[in-house]
N, C-alpha and C. Protein backbone atom coordinates (compact mmCIF):
# COMPACT_ATOMS: atom_id res chain seq x y z
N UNK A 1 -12.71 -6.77 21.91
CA UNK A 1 -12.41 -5.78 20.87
C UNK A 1 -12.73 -6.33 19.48
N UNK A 2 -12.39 -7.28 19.17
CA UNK A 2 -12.95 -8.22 17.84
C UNK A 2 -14.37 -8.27 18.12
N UNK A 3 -15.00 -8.27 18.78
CA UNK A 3 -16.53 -8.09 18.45
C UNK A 3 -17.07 -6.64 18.25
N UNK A 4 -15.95 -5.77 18.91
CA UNK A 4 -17.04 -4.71 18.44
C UNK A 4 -16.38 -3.72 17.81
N UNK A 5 -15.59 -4.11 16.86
CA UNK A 5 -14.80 -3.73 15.47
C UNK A 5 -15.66 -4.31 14.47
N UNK A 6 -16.94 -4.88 14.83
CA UNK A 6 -17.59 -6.32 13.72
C UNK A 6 -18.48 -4.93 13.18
N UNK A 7 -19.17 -3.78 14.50
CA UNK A 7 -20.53 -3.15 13.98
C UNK A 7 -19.90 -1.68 13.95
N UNK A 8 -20.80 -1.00 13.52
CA UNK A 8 -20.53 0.57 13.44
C UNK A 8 -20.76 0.91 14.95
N UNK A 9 -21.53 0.60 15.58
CA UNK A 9 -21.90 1.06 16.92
C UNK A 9 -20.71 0.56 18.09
N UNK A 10 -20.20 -0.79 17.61
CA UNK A 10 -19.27 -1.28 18.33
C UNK A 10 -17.42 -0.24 17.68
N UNK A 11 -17.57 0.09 16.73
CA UNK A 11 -16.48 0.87 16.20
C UNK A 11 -16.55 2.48 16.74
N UNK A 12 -17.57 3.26 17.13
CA UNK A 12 -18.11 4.12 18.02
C UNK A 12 -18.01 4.20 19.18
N UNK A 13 -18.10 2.96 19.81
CA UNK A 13 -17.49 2.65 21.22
C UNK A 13 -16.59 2.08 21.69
N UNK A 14 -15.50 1.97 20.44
CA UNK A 14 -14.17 1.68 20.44
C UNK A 14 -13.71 3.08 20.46
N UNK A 15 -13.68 4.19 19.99
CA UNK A 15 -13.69 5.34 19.49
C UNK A 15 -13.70 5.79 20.71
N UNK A 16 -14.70 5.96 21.05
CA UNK A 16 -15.36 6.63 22.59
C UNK A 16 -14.43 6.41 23.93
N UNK A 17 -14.43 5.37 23.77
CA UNK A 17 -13.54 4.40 25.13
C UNK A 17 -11.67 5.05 24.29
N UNK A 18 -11.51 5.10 23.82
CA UNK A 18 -9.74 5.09 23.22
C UNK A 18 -9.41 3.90 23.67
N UNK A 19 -9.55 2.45 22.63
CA UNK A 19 -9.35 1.65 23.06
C UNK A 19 -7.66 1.44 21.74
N UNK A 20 -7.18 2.38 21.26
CA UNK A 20 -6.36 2.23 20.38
C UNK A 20 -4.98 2.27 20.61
N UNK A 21 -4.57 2.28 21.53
CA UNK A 21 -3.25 2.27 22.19
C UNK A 21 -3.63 0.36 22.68
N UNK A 22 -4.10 0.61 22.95
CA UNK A 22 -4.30 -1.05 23.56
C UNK A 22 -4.14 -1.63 22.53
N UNK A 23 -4.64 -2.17 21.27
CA UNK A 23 -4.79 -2.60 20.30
C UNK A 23 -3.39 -2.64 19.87
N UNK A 24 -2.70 -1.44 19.67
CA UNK A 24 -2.01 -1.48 18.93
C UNK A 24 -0.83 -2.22 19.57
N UNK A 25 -0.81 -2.26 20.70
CA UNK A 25 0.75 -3.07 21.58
C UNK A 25 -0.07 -4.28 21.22
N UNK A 26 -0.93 -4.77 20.54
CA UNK A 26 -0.47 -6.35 20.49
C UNK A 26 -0.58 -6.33 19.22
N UNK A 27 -0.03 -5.88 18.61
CA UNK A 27 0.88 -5.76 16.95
C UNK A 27 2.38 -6.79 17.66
N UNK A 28 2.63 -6.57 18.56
CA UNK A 28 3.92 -6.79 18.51
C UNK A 28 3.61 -8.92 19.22
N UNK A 29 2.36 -8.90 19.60
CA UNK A 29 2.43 -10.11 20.66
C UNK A 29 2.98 -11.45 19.74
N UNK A 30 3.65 -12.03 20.75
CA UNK A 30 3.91 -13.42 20.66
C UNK A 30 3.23 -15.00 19.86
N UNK A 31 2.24 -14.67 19.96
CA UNK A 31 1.25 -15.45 19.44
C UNK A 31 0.27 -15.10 18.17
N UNK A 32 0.99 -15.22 17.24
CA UNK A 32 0.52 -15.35 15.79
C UNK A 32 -1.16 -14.93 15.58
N UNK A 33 -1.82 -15.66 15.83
CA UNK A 33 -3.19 -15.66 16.15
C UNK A 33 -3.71 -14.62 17.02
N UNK A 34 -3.04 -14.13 17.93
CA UNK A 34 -3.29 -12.65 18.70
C UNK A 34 -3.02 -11.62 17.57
N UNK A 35 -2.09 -11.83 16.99
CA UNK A 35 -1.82 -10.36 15.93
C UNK A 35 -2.53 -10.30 14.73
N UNK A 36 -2.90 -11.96 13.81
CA UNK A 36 -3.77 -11.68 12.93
C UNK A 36 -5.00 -11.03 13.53
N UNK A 37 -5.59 -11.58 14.90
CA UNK A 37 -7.00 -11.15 15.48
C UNK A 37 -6.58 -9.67 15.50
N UNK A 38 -5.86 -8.99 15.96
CA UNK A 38 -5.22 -7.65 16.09
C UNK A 38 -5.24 -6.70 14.63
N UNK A 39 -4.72 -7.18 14.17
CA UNK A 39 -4.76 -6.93 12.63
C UNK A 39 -6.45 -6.44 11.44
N UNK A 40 -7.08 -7.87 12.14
CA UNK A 40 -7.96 -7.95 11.87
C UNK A 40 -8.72 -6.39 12.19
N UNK A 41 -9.43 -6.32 13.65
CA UNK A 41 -9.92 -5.65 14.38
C UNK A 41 -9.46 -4.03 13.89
N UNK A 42 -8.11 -3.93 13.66
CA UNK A 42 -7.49 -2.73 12.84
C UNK A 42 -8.66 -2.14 11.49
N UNK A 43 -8.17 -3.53 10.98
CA UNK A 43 -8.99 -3.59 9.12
C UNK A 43 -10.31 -3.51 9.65
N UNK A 44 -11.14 -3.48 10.52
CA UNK A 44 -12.12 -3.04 10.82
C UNK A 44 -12.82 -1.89 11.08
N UNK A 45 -11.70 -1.00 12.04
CA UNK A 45 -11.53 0.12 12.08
C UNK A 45 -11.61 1.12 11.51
N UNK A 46 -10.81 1.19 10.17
CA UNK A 46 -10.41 2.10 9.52
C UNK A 46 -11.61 2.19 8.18
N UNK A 47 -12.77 1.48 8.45
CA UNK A 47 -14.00 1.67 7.59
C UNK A 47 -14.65 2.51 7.72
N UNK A 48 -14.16 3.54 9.49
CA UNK A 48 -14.86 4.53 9.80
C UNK A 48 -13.93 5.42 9.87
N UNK A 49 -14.03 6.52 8.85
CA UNK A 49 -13.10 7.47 9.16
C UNK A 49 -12.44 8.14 10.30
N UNK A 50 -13.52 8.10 11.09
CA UNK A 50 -13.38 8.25 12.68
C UNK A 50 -12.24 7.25 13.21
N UNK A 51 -12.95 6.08 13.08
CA UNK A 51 -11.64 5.12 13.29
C UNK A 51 -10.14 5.29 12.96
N UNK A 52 -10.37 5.29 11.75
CA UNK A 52 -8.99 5.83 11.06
C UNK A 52 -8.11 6.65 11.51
N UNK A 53 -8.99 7.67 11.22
CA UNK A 53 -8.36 9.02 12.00
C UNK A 53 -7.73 8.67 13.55
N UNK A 54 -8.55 7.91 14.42
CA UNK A 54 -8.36 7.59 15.54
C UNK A 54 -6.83 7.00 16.03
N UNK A 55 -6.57 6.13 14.83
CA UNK A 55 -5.65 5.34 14.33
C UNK A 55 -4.41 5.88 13.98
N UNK A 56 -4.49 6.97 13.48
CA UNK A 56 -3.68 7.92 13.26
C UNK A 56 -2.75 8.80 13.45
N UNK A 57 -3.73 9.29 14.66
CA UNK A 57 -3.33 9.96 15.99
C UNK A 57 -2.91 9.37 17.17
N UNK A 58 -3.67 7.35 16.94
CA UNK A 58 -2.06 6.92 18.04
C UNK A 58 -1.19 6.35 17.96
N UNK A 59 -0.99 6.94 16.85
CA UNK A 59 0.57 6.21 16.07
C UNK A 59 0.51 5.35 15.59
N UNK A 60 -0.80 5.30 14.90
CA UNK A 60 -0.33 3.48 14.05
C UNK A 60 0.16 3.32 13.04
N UNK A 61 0.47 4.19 11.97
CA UNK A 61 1.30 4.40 11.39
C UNK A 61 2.45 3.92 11.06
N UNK A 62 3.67 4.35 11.98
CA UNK A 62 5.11 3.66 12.42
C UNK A 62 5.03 2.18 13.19
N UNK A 63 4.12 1.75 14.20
CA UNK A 63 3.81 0.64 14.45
C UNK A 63 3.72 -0.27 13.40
N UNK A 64 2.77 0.23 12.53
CA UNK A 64 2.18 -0.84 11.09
C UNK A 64 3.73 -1.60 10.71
N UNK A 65 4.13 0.02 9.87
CA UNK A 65 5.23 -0.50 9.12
C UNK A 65 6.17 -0.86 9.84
N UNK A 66 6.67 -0.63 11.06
CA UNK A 66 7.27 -1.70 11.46
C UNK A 66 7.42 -3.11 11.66
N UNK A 67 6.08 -3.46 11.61
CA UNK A 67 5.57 -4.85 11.75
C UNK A 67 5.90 -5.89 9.87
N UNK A 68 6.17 -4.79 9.14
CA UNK A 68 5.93 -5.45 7.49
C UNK A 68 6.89 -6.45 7.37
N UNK A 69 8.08 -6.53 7.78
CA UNK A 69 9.30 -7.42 7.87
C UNK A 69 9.05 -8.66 8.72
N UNK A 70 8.42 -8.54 9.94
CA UNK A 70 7.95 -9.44 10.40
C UNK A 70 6.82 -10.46 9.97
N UNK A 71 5.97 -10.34 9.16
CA UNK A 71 4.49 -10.86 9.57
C UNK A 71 4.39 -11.87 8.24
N UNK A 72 3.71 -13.36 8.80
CA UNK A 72 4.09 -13.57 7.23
C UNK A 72 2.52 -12.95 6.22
N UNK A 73 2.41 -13.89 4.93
CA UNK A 73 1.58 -13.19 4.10
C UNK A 73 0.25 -12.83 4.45
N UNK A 74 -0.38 -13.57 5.47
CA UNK A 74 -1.97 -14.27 5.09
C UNK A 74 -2.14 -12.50 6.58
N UNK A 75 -1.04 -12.38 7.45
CA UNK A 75 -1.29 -11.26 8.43
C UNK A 75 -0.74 -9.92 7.23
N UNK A 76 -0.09 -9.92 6.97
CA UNK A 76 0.76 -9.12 6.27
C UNK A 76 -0.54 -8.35 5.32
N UNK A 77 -0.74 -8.66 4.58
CA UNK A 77 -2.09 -8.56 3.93
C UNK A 77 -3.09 -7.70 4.34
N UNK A 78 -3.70 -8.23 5.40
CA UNK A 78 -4.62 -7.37 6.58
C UNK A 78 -4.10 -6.33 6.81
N UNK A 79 -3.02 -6.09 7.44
CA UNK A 79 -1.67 -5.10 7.38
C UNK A 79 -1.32 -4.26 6.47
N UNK A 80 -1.67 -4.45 5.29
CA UNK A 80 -1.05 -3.13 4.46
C UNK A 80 -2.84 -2.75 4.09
N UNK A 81 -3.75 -3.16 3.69
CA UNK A 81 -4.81 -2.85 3.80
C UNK A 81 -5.23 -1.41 4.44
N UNK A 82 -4.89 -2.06 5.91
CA UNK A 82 -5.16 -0.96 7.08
C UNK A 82 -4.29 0.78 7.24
N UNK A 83 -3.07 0.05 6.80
CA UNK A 83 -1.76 0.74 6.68
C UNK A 83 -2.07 1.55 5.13
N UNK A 84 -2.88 1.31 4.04
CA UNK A 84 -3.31 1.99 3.25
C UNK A 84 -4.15 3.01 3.29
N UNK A 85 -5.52 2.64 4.44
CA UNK A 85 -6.18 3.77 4.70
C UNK A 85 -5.36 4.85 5.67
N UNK A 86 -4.78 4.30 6.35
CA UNK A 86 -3.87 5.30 7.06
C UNK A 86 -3.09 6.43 6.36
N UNK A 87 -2.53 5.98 5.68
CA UNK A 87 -1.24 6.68 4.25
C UNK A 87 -2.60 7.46 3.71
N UNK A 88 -3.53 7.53 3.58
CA UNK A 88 -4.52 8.12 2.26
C UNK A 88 -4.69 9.73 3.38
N UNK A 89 -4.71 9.46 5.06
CA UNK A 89 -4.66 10.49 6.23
C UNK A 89 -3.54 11.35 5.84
N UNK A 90 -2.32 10.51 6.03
CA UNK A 90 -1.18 10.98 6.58
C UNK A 90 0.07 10.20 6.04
N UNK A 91 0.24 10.56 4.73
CA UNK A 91 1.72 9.36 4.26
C UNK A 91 2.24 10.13 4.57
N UNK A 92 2.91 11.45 4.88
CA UNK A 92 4.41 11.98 4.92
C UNK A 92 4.65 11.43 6.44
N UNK A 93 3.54 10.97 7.83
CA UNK A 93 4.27 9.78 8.28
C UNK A 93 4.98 8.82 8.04
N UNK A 94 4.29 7.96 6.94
CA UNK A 94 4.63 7.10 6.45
C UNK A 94 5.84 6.89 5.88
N UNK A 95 6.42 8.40 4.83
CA UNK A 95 7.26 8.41 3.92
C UNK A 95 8.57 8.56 5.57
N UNK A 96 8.17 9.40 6.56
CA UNK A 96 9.13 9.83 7.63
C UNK A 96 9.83 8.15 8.41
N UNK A 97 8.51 7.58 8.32
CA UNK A 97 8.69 6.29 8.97
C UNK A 97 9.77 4.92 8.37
N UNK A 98 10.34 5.72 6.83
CA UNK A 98 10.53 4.39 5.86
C UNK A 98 9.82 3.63 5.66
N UNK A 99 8.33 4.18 5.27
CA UNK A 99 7.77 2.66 4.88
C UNK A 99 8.01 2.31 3.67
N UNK A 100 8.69 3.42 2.38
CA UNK A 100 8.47 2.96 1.15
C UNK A 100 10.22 1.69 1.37
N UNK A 101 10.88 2.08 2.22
CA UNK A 101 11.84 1.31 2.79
C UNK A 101 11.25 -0.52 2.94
N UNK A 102 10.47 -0.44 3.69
CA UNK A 102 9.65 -2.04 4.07
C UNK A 102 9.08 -2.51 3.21
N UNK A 103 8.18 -1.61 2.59
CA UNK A 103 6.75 -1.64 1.12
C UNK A 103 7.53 -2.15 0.22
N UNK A 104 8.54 -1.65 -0.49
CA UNK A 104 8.72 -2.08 -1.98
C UNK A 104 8.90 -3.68 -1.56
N UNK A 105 10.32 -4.17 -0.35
CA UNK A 105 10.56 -5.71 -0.83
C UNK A 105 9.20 -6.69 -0.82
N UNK A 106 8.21 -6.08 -0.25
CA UNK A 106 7.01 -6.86 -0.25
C UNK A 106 6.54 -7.18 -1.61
N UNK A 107 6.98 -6.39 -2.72
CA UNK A 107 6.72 -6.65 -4.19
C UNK A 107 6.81 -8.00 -4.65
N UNK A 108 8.09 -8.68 -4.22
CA UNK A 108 8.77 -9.74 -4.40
C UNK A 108 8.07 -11.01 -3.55
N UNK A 109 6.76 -10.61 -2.78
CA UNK A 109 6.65 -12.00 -1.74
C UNK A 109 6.33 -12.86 -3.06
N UNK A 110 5.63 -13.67 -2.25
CA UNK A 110 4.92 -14.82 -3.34
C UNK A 110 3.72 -14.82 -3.41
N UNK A 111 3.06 -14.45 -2.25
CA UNK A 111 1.75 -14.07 -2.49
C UNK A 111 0.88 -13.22 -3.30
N UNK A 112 0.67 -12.93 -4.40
CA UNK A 112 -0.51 -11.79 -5.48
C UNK A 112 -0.67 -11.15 -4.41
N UNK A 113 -1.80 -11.08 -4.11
CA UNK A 113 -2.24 -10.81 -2.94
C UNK A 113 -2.07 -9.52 -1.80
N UNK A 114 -0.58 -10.22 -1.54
CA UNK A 114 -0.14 -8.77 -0.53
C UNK A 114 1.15 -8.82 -1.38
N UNK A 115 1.32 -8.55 -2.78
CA UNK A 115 2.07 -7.99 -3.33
C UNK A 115 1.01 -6.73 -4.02
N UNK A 116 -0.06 -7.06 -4.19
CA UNK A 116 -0.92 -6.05 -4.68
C UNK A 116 -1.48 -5.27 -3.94
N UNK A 117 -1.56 -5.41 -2.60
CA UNK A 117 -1.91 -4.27 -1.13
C UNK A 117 -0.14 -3.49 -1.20
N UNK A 118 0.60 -4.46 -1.42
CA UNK A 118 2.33 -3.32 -1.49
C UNK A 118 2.22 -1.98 -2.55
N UNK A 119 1.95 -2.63 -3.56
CA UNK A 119 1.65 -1.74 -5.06
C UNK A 119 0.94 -0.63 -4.37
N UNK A 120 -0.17 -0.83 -3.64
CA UNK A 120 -1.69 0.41 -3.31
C UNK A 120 -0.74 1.27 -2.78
N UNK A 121 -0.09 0.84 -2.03
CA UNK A 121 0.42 1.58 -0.78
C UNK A 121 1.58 2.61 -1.02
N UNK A 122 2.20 1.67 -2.06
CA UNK A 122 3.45 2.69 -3.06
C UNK A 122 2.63 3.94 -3.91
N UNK A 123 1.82 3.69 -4.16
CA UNK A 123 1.10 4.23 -4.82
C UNK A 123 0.91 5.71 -4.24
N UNK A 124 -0.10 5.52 -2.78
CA UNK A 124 -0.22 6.21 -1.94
C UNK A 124 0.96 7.27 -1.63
N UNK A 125 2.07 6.38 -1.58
CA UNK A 125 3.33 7.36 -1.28
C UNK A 125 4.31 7.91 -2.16
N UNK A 126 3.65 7.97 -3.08
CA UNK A 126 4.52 8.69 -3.85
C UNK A 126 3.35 9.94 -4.81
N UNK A 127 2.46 10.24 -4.12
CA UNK A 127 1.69 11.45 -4.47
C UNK A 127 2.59 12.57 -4.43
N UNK A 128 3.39 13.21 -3.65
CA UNK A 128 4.01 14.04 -3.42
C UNK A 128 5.48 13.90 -4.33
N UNK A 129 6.08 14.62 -4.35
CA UNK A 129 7.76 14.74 -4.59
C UNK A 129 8.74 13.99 -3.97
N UNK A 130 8.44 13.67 -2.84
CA UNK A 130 9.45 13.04 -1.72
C UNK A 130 9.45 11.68 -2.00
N UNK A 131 7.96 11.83 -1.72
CA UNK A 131 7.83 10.21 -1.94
C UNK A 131 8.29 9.44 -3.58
N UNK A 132 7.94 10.17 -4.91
CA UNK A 132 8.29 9.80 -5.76
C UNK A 132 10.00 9.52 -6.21
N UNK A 133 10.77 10.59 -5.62
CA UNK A 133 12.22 10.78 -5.74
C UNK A 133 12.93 9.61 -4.88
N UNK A 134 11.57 8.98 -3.81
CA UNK A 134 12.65 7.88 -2.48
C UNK A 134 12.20 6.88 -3.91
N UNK A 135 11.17 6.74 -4.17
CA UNK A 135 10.76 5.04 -4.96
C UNK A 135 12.63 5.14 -5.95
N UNK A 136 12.78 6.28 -6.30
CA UNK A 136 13.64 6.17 -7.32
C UNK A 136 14.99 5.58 -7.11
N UNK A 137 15.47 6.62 -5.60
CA UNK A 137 16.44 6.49 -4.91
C UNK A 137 16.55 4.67 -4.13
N UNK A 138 15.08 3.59 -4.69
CA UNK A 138 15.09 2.67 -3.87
C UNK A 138 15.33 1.83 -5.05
N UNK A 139 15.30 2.64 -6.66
CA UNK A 139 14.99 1.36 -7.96
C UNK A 139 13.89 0.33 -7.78
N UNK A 140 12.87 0.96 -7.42
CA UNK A 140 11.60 0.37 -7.36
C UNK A 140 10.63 -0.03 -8.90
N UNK A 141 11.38 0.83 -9.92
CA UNK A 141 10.94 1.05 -10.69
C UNK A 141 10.86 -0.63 -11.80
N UNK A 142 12.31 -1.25 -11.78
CA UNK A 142 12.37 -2.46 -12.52
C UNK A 142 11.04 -3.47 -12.03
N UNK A 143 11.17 -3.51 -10.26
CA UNK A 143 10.38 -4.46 -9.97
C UNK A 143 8.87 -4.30 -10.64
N UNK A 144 8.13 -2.74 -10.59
CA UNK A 144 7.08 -2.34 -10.64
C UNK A 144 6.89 -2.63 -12.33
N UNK A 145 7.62 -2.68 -13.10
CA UNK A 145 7.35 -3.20 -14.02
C UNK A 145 7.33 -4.82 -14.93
N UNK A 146 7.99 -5.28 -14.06
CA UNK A 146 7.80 -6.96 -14.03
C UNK A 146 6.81 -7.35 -13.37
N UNK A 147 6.26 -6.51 -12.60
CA UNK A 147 4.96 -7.02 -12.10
C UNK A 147 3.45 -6.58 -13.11
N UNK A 148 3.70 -5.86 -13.76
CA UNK A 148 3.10 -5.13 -15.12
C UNK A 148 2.31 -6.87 -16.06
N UNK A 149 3.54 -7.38 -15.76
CA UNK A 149 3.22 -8.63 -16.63
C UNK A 149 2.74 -9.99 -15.96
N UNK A 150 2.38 -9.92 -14.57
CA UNK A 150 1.64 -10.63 -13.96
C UNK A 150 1.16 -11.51 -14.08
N UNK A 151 0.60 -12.25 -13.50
CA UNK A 151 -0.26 -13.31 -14.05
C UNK A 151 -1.51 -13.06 -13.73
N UNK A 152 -1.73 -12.32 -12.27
CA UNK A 152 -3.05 -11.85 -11.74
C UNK A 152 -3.24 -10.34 -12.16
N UNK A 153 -4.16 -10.01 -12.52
CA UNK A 153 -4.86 -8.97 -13.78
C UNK A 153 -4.67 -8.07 -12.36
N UNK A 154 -5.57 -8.34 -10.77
CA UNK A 154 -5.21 -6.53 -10.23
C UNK A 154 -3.58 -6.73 -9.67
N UNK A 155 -2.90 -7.29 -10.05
CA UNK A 155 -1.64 -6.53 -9.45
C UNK A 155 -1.20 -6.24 -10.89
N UNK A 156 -1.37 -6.44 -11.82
CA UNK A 156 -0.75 -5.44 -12.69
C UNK A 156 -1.61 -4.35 -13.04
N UNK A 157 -2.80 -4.16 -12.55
CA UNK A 157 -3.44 -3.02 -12.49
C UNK A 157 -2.66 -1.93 -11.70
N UNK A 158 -2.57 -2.57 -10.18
CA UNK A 158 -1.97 -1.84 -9.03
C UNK A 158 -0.76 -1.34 -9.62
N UNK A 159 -0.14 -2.24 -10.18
CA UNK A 159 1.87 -1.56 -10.32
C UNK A 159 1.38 -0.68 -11.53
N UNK A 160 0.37 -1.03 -12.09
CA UNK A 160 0.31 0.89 -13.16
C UNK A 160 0.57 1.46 -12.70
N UNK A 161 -0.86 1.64 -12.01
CA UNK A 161 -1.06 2.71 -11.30
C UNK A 161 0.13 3.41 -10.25
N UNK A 162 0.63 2.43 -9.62
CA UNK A 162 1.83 3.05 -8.55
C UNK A 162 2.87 3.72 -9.95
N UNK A 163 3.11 2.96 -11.18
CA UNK A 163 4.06 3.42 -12.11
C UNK A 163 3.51 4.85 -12.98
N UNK A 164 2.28 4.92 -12.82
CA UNK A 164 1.55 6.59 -13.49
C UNK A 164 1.66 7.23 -12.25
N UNK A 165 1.81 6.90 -11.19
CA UNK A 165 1.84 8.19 -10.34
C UNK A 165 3.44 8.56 -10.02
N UNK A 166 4.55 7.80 -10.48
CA UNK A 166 5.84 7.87 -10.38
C UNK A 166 6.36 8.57 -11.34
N UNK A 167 5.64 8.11 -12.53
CA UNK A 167 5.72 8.91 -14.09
C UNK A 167 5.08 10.33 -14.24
N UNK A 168 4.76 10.72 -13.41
CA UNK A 168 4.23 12.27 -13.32
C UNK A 168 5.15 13.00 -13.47
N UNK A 169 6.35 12.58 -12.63
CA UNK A 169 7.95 13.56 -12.74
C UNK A 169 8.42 13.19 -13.48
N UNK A 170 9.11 14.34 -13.99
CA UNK A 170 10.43 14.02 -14.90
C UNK A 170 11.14 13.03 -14.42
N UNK A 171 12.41 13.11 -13.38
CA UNK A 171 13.17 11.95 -13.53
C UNK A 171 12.36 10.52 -13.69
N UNK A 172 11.05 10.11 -12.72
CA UNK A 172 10.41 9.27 -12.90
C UNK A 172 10.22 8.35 -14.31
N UNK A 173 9.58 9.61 -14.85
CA UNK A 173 9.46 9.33 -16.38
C UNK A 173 10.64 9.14 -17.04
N UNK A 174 11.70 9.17 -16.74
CA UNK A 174 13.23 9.10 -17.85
C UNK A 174 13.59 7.76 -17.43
N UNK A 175 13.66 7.49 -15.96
CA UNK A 175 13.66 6.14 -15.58
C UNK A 175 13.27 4.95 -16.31
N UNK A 176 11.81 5.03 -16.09
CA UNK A 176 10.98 3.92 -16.68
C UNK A 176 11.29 3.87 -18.21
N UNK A 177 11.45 4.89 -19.19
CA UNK A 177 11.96 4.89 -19.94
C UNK A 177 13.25 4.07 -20.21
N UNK A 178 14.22 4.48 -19.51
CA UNK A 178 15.30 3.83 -19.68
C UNK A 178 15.26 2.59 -19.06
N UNK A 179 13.98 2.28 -18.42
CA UNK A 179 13.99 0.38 -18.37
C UNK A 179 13.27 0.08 -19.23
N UNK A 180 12.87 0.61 -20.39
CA UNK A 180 12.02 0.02 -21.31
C UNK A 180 10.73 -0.29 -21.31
N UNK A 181 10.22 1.05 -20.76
CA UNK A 181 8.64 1.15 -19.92
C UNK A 181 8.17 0.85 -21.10
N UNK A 182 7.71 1.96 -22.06
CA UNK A 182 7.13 1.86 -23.17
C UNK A 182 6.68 0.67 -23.88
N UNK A 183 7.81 -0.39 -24.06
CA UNK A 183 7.75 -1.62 -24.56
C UNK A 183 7.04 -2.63 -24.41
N UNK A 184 7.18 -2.36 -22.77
CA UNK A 184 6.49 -3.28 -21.88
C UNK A 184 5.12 -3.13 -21.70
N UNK A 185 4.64 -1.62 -21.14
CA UNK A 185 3.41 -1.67 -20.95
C UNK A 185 2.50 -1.04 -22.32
N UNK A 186 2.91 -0.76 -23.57
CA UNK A 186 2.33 -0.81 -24.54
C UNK A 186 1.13 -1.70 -24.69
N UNK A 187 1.43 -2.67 -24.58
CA UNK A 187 0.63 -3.79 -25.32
C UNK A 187 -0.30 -4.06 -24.20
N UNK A 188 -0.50 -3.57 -23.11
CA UNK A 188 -1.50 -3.44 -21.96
C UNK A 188 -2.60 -2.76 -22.28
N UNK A 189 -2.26 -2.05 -23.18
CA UNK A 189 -3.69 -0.56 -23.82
C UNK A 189 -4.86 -1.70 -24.72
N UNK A 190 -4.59 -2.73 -24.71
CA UNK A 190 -5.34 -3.64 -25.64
C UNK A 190 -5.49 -5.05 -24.52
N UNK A 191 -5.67 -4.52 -23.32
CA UNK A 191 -5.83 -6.01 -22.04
C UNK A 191 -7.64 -5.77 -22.12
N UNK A 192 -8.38 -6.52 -21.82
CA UNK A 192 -9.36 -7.10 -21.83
C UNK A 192 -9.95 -6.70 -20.68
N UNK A 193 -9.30 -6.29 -19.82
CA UNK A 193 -9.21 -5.98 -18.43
C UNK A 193 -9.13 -4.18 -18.53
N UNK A 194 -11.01 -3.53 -18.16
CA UNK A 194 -10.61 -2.13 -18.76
C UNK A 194 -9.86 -1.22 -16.97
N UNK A 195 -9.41 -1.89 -16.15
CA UNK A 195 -8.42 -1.31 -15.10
C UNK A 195 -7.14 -0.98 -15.69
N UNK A 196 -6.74 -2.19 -15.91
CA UNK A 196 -5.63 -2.38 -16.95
C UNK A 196 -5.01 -1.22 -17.89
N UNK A 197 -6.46 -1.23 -18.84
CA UNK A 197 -6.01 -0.82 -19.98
C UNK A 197 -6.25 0.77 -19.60
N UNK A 198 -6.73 1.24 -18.69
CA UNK A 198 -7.08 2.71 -18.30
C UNK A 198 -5.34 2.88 -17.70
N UNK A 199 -5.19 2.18 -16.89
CA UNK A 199 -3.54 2.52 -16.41
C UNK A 199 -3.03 2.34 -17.49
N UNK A 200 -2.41 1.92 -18.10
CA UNK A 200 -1.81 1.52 -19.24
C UNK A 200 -2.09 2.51 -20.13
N UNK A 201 -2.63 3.40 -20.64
CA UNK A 201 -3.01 4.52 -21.02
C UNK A 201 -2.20 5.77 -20.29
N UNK A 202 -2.84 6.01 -19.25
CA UNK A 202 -2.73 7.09 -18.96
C UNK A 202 -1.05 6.76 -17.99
N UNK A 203 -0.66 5.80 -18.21
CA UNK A 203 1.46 5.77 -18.01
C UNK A 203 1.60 6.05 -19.17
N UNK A 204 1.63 5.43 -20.17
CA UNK A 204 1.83 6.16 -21.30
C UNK A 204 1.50 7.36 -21.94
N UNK A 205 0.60 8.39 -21.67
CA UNK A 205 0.25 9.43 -21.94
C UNK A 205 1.50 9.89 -20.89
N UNK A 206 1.93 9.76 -19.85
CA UNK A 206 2.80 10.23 -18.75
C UNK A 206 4.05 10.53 -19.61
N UNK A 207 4.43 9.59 -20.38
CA UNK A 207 5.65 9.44 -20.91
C UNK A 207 5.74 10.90 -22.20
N UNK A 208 4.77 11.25 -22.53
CA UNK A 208 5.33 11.98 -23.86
C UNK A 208 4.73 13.21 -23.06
N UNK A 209 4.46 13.63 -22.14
CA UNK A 209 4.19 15.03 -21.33
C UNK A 209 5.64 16.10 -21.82
């Protein structure tokens, strides 16, 4: 299966065969190195919409995020990646599943890295109402802005962005406010970094709506 997650033709005849129920029970295996390879082969997948979709429909979804508590960074990573194109299908799985439940403490790992695949993914889930009102109901909001000030330029890109799509709503926007959004990500509209400074903009344009 790792070899033929490598080609489009081999991702076609992964497809063909339904080899995705298989795959996905060794999310759970014993051996570290079976689940990054697992993982892997996933993040392969989901390059083909087909795949994805495929992915979708056999539940990988609730599998994923179940796995987020478990896995450490370097799998974890691969993991929200995959679990991102999925959410872009179908987050009100996602939001049903608690993932913004698993997603946010990942903010806090230590890794940049797959703290900035956490950010995408929050992001993802809070397009809708539901999803924006759980980030609130979780106080996601302090973390997402201490990460604003980063040291690595895309995760404070990412936590904009997850923080302009939170700031769309009212309560959202009164929130961040009352942690002293403004203050903070002001001085981002002048980062060097034009990701940055485009989020950083347009959260702040959020705020005086």
């Amino acid at each position: 299966m790792f070899v033929f997650s490598a080609t489009p033709a081999g991702r076609a005849a992964f497809d063909k065969h339904d080899f995705y129920n298989e795959t996905l029970n060794l999310l759970k295996d014993e051996d570290e190195e079976v689940r990054l390879a697992t993982n892997i082969v996933l993040q392969r997948l989901v390059i083909s919409p087909i795949g994805a979709e495929g992915l979708v429909e056999a539940g990988a979804i609730p599998k994923l995020i179940e796995r987020i508590p478990e896995e450490p960074d370097h799998i974890l990573e691969v993991l929200l990646h995959t679990l991102h194109v999925c959410c872009l299908i179908k987050p009100d799985i996602a939001l049903e599943s608690n993932g913004l439940e698993k997603v946010i403490p990942v903010l806090e790992k230590s890794s940049s890295s797959t703290r900035t695949r956490a950010a995408i993914v929050i992001k993802d889930l809070t397009v809708d109402a539901k999803g924006r009102n759980r980030v609130l109901d979780l106080n996601a909001i302090p973390i997402l802005l201490n990460l604003c000030s980063d040291e690595d330029e895309m995760m404070q890109a990412k936590a904009l962005a997850a923080l302009m799509m939170i700031a769309n709503a009212t309560p959202g926007r009164f929130m961040a406010i009352d942690q002293k959004a403004i203050e903070k990500i002001l001085p981002l509209i002048n980062s060097a970094n034009p990701e940055i400074r485009l989020n950083a903009i347009k959260v702040n344009v959020s705020f005086f709506h």
